[in-house]
C-alpha atoms as a PDB file:
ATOM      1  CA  UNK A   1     -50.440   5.025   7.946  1.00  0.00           C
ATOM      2  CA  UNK A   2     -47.373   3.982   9.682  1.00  0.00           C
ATOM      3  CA  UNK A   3     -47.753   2.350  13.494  1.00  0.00           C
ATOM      4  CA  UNK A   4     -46.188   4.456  16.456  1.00  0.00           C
ATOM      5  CA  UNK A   5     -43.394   3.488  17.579  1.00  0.00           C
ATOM      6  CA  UNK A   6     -44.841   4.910  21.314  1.00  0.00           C
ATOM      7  CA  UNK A   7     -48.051   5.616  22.074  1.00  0.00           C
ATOM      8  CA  UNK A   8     -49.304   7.711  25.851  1.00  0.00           C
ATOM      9  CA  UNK A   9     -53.356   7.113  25.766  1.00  0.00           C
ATOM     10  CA  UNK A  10     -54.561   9.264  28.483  1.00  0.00           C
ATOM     11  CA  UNK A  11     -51.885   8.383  31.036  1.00  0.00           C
ATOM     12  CA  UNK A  12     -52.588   9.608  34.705  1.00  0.00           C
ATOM     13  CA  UNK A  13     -50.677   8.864  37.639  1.00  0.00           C
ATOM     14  CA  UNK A  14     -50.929   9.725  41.437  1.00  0.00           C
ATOM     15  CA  UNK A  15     -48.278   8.811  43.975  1.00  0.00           C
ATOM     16  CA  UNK A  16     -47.660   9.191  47.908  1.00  0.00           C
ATOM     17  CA  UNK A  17     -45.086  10.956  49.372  1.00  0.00           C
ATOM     18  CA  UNK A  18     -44.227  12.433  53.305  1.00  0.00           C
ATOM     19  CA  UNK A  19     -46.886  14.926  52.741  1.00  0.00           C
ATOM     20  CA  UNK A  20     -50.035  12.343  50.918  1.00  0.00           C
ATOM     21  CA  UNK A  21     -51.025  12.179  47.666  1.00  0.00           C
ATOM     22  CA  UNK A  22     -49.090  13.936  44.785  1.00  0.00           C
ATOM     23  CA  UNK A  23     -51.018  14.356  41.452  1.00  0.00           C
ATOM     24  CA  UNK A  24     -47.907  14.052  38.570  1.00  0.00           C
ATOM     25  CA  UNK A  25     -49.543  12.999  35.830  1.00  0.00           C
ATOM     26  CA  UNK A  26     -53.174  13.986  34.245  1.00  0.00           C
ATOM     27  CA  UNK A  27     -54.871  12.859  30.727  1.00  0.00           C
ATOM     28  CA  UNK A  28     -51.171  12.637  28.850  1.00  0.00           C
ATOM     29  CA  UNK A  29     -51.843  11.496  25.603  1.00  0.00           C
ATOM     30  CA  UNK A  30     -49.596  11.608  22.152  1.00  0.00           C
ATOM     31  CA  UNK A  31     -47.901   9.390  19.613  1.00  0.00           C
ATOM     32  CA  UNK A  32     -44.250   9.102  18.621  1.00  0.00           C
ATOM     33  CA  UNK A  33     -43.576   8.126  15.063  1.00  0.00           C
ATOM     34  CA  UNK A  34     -40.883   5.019  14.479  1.00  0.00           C
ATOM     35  CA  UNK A  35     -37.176   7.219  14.039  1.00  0.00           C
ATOM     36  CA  UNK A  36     -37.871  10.304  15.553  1.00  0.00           C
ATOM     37  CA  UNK A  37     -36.022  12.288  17.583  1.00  0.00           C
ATOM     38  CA  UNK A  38     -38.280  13.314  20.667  1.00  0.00           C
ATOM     39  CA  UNK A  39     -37.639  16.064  23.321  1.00  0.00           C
ATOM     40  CA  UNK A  40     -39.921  16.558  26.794  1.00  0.00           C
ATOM     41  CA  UNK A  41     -39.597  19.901  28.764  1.00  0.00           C
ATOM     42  CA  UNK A  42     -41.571  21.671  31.048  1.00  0.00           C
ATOM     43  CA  UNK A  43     -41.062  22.958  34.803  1.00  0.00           C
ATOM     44  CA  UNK A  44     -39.258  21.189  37.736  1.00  0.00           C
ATOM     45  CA  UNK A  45     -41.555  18.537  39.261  1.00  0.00           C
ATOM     46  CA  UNK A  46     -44.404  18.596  36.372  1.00  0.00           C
ATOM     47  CA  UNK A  47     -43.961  14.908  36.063  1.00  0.00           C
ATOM     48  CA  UNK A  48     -41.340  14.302  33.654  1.00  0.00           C
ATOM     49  CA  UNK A  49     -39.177  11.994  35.020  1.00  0.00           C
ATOM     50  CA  UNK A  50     -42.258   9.661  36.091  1.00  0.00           C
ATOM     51  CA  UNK A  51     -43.438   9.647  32.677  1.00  0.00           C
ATOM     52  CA  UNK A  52     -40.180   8.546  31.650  1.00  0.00           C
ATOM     53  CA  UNK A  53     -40.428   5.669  33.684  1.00  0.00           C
ATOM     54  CA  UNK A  54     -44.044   4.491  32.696  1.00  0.00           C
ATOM     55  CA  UNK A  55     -43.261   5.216  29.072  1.00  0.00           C
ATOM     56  CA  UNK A  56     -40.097   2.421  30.280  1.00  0.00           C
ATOM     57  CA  UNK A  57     -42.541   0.171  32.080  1.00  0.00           C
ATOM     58  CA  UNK A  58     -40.941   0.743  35.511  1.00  0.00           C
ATOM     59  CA  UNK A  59     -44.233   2.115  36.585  1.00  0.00           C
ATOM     60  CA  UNK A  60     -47.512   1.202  35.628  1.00  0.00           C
ATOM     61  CA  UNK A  61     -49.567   4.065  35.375  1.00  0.00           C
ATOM     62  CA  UNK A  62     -52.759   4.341  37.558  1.00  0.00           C
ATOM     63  CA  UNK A  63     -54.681   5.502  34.409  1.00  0.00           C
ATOM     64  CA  UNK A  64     -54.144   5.157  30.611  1.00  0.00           C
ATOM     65  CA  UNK A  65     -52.067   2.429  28.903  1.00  0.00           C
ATOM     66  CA  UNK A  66     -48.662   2.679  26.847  1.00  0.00           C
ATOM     67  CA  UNK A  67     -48.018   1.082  23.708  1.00  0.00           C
ATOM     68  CA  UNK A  68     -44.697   0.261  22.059  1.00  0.00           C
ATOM     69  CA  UNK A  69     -44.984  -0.724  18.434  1.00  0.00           C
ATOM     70  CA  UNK A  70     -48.416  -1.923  19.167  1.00  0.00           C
ATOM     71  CA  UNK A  71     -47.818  -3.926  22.031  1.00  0.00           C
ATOM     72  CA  UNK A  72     -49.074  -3.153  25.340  1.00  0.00           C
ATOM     73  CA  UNK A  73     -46.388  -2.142  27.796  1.00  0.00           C
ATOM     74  CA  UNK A  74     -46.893  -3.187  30.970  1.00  0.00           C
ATOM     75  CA  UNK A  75     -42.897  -4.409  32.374  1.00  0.00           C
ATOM     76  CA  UNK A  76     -39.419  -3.279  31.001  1.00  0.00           C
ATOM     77  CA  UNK A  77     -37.789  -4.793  28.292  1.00  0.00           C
ATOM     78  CA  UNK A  78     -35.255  -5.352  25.939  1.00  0.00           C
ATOM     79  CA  UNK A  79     -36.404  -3.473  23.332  1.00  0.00           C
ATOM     80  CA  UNK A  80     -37.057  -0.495  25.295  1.00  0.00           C
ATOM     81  CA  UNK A  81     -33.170   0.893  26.746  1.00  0.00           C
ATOM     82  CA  UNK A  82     -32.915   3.983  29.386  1.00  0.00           C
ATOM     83  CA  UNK A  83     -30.155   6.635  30.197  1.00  0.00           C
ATOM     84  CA  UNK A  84     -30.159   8.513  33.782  1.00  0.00           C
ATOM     85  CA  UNK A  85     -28.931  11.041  34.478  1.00  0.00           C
ATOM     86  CA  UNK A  86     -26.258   9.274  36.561  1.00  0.00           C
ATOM     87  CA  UNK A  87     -24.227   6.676  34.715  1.00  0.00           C
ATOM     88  CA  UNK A  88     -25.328   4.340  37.555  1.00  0.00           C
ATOM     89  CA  UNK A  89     -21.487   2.153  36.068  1.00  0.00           C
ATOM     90  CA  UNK A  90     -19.865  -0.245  38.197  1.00  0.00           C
ATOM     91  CA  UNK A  91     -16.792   1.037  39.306  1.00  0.00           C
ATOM     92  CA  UNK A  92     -15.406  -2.694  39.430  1.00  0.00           C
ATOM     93  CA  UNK A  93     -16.425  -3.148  35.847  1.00  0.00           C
ATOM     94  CA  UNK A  94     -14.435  -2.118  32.606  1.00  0.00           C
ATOM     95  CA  UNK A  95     -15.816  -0.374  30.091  1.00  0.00           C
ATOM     96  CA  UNK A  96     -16.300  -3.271  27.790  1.00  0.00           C
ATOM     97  CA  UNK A  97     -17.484  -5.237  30.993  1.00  0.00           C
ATOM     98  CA  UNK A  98     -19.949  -2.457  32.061  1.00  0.00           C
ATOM     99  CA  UNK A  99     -21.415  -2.373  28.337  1.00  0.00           C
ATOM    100  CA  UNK A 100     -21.797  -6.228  28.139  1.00  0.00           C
ATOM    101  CA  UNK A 101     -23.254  -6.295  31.379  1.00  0.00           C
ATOM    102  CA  UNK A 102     -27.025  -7.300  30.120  1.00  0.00           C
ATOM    103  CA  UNK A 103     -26.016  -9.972  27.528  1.00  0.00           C
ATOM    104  CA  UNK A 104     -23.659 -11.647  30.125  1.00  0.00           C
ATOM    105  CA  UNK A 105     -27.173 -11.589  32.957  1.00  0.00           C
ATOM    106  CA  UNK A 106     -28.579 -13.131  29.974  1.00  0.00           C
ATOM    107  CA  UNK A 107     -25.790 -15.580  29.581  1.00  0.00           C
ATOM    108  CA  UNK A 108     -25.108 -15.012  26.097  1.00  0.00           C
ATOM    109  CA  UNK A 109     -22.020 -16.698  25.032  1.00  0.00           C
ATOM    110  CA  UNK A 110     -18.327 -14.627  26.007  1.00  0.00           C
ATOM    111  CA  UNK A 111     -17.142 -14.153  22.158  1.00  0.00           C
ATOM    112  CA  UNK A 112     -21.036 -12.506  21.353  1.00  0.00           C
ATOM    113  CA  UNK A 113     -20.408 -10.209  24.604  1.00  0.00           C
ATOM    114  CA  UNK A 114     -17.265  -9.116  23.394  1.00  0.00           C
ATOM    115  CA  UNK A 115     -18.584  -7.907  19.511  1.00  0.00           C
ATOM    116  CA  UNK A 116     -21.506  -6.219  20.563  1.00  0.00           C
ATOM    117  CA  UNK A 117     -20.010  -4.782  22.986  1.00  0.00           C
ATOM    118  CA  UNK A 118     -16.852  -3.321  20.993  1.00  0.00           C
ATOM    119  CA  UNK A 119     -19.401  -2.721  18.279  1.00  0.00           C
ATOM    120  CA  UNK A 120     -21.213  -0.175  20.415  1.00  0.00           C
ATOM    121  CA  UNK A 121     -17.975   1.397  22.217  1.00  0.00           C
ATOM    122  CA  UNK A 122     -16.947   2.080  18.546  1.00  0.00           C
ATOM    123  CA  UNK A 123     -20.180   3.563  17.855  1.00  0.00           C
ATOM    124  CA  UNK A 124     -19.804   6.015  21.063  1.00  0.00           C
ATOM    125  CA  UNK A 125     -16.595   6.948  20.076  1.00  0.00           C
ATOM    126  CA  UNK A 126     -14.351   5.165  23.218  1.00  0.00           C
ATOM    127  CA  UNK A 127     -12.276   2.837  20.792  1.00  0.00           C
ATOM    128  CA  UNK A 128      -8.940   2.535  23.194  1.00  0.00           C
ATOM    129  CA  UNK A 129     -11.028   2.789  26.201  1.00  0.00           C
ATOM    130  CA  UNK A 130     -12.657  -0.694  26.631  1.00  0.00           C
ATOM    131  CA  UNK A 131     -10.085  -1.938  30.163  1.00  0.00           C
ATOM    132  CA  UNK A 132     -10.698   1.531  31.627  1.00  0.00           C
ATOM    133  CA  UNK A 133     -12.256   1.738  34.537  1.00  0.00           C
ATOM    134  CA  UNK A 134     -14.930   4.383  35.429  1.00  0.00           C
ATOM    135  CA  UNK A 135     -13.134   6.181  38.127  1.00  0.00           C
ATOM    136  CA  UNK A 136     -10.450   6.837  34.843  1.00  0.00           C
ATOM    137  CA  UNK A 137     -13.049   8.683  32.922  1.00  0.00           C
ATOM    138  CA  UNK A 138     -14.489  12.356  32.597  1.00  0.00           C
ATOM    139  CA  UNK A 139     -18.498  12.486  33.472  1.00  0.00           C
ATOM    140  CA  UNK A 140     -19.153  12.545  29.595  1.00  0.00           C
ATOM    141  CA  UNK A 141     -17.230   9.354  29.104  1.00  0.00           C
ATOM    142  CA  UNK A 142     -19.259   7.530  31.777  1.00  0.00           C
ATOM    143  CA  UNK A 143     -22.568   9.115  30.270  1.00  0.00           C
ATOM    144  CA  UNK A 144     -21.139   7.713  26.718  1.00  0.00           C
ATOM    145  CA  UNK A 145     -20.692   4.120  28.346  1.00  0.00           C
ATOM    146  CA  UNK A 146     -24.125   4.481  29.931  1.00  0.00           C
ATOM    147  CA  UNK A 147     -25.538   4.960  26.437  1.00  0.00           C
ATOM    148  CA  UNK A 148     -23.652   1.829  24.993  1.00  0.00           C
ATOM    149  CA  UNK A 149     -24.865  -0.563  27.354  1.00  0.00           C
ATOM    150  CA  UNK A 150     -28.506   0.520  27.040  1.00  0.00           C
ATOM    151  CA  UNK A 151     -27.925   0.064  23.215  1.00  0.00           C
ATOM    152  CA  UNK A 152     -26.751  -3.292  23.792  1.00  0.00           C
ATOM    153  CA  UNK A 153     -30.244  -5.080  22.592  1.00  0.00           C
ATOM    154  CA  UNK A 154     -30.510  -2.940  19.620  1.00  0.00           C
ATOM    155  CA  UNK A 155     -34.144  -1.492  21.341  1.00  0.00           C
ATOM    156  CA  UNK A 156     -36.376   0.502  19.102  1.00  0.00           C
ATOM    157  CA  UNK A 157     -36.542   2.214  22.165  1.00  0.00           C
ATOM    158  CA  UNK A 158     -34.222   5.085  23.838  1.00  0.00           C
ATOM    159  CA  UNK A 159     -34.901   6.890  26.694  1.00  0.00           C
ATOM    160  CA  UNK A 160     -32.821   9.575  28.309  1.00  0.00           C
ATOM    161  CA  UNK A 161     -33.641  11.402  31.396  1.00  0.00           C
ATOM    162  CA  UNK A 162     -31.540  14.245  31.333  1.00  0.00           C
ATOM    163  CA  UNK A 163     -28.275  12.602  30.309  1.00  0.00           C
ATOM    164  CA  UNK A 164     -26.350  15.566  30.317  1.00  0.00           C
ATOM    165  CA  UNK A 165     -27.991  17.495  33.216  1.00  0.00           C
ATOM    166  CA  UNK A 166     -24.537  16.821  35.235  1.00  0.00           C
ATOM    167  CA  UNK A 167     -22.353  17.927  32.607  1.00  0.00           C
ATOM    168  CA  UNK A 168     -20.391  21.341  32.142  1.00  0.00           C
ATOM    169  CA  UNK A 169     -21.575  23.873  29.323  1.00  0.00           C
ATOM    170  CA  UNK A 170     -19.052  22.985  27.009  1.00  0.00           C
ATOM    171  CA  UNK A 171     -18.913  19.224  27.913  1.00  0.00           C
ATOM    172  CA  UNK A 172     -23.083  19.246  27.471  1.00  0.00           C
ATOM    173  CA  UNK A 173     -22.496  20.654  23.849  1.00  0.00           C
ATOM    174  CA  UNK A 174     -19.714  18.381  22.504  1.00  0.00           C
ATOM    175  CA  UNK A 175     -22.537  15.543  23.942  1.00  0.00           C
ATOM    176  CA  UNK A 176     -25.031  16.710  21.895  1.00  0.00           C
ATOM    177  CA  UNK A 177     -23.209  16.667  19.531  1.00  0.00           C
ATOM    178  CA  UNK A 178     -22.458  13.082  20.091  1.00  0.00           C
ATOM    179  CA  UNK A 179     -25.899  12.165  20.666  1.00  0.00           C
ATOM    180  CA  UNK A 180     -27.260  13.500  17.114  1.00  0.00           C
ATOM    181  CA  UNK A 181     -24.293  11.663  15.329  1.00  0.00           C
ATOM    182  CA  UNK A 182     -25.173   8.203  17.502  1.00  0.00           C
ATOM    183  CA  UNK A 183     -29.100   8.565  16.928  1.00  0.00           C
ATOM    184  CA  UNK A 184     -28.053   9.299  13.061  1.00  0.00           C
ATOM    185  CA  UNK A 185     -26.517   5.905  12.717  1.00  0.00           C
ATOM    186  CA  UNK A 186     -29.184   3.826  13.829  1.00  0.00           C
ATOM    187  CA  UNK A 187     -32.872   3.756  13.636  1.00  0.00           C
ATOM    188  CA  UNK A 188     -33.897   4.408  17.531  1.00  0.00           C
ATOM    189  CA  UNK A 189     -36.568   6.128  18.536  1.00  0.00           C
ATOM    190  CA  UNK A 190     -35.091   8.745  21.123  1.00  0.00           C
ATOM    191  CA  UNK A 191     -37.579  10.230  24.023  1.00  0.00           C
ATOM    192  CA  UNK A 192     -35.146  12.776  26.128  1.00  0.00           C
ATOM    193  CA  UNK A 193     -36.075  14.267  29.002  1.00  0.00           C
ATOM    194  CA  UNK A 194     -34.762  17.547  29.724  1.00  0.00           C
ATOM    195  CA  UNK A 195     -34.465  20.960  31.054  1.00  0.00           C
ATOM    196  CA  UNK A 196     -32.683  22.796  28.617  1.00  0.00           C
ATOM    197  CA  UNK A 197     -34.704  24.629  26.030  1.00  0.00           C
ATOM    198  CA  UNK A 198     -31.710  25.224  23.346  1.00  0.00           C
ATOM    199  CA  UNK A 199     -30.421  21.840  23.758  1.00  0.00           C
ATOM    200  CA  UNK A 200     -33.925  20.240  23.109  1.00  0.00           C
ATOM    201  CA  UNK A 201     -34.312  22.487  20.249  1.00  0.00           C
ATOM    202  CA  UNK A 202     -30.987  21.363  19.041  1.00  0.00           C
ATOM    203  CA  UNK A 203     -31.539  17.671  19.151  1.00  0.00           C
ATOM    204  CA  UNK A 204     -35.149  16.705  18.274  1.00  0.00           C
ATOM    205  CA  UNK A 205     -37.347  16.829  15.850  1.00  0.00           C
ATOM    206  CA  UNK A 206     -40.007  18.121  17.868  1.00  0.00           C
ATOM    207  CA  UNK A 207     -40.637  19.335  21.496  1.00  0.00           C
ATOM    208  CA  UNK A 208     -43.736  18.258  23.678  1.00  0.00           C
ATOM    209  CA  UNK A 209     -44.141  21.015  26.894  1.00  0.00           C
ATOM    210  CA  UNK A 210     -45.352  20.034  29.720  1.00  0.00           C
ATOM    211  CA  UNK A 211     -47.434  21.836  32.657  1.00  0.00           C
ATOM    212  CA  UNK A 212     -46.677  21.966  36.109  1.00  0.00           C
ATOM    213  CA  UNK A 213     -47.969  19.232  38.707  1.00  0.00           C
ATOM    214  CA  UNK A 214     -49.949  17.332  37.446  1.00  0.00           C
ATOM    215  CA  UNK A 215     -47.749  17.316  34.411  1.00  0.00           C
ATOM    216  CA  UNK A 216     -49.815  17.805  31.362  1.00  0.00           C
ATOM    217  CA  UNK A 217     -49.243  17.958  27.161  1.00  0.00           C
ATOM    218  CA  UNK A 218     -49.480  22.242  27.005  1.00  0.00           C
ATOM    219  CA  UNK A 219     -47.771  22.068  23.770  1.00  0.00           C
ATOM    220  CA  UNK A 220     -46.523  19.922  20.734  1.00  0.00           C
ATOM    221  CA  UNK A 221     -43.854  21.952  18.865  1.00  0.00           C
ATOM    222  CA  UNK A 222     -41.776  21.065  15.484  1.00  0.00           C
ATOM    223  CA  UNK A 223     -38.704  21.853  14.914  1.00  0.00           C
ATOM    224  CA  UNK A 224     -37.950  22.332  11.239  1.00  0.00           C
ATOM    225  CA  UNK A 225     -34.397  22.147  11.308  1.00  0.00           C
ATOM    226  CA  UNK A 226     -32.047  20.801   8.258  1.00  0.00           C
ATOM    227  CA  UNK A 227     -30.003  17.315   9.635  1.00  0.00           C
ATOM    228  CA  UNK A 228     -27.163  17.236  10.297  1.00  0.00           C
ATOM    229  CA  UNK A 229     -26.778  19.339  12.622  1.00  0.00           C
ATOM    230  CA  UNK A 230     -23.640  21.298  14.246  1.00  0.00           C
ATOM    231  CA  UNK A 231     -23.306  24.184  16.786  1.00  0.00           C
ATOM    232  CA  UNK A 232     -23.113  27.228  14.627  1.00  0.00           C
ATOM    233  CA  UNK A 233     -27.087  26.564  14.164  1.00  0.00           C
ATOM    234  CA  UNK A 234     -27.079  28.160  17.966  1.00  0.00           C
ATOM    235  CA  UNK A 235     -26.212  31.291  16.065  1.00  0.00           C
ATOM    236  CA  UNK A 236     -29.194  31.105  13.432  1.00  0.00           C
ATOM    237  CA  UNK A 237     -32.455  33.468  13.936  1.00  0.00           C
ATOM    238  CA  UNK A 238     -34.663  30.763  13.231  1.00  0.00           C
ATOM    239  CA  UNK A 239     -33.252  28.835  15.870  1.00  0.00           C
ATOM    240  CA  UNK A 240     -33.412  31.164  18.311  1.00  0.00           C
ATOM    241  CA  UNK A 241     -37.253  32.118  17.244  1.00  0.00           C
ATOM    242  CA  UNK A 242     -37.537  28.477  17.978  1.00  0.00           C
ATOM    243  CA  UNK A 243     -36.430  28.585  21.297  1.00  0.00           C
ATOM    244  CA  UNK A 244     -38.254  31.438  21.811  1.00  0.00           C
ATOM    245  CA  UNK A 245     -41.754  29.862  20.407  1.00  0.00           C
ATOM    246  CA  UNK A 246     -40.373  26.702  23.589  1.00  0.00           C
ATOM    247  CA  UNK A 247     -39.479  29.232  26.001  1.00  0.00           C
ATOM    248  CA  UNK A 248     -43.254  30.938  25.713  1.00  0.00           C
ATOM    249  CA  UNK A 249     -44.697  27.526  25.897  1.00  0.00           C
ATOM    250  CA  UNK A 250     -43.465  26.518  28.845  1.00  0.00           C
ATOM    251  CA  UNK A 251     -43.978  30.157  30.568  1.00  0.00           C
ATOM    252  CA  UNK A 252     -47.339  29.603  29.698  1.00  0.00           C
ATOM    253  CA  UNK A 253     -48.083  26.429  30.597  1.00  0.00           C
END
């Protein structure tokens, strides 16, 4: 049987706010195999985002333990990269300076810096953009240099919490786009975070639903859709019934 690549074992988690104690999290448990394409929906404030983060190790959970091929994960690292939904880029940076960021903290050497990096803003499809500067490009540009840099340490890894959620329609679409062909050339697990239905039925290979506060598992749904993918599947009736089976999910939830 082949290891997970992520494993939630009965994650719970309870934070304060203004108001006391808020329960987000409650008995979240599943397995993501090694490769696949992974989508998380459910209603505003069931907990998504913060399960984002544990899954990352920015936040130990108060109950349950993550695993990441095996190993316990209890701190971020390398082989685990993360997307907000803001680009979070320094303005002062270049492109290529912005993706190399993490090797050059690290101190690898200036000429290793410079191939990854153009490596990866190749793969993301900025060739001819690497000495522009942030305030220069459109929100899905930034979101595409966001994505480089946390590629930068080839993790096993990806996590996206909402990467597109700032976009425009059309803008969000073309990304998707983008994001299947990236994912496609590499073997990186993807975990994305998300509020739209269709695009999470157009990206992943299957769909976990989650309750409202405290965010639980309601529903683990496939999505038996031929790779590759382009937009005219929006059309098909099997992806809509899809979207539908999502939609229902979440409504009951």
């Amino acid at each position: 049987m082949t290891q997970a690549a992520l494993r939630a074992d009965h994650v719970g988690h309870v934070y304060d706010d203004q108001h006391g104690q808020v329960d987000a999290l409650d008995n979240i448990t599943f397995e993501i195999k090694p490769g696949e394409f992974v989508c998380i929906v459910g209603p505003s404030g069931s907990g998504k985002s913060t399960l984002l983060r544990i899954l990352a190790g920015l936040i130990q959970p108060q109950q349950g333990r993550v695993w990441l091929d095996g190993q316990l994960v209890t701190a971020p690292r390398p082989s685990i990269g993360i997307v907000f939904q803001k680009a979070n880029l320094m303005p002062w940076r270049t492109v290529r300076d912005n993706v190399g960021l993490p090797l050059e903290m690290e101190h690898v050497p200036v000429v290793e810096i410079s191939e990854r990096a153009q490596a990866l803003i190749d793969l993301v499809g900025l060739t001819g953009f690497e000495a522009s500067y942030p305030h220069g490009l459109s929100g899905g540009m930034e979101q595409r240099v966001a994505i480089a840099r946390a590629l930068i340490h080839n993790p096993s890894v990806l996590l996206l919490d909402e990467p597109l959620g700032s976009l425009d329609a059309l803008t969000r679409e073309r990304m998707s786009l983008e994001l299947t062909r990236i994912w496609s050339t590499r073997t990186t697990t993807v975990v994305m975070v998300t509020h739209s239905i269709q695009e999470a039925v157009f990206l992943s290979d299957r769909v976990l639903v989650m309750t409202d506060r405290p965010g639980r598992i309601a529903a683990d749904i496939a999505i038996k859709l031929s790779r590759p993918r382009d937009l005219t599947l929006l059309q098909e009736e099997h992806f809509a019934e899809l979207a539908g089976k999502v939609r229902q999910a979440i409504v009951q939830a």
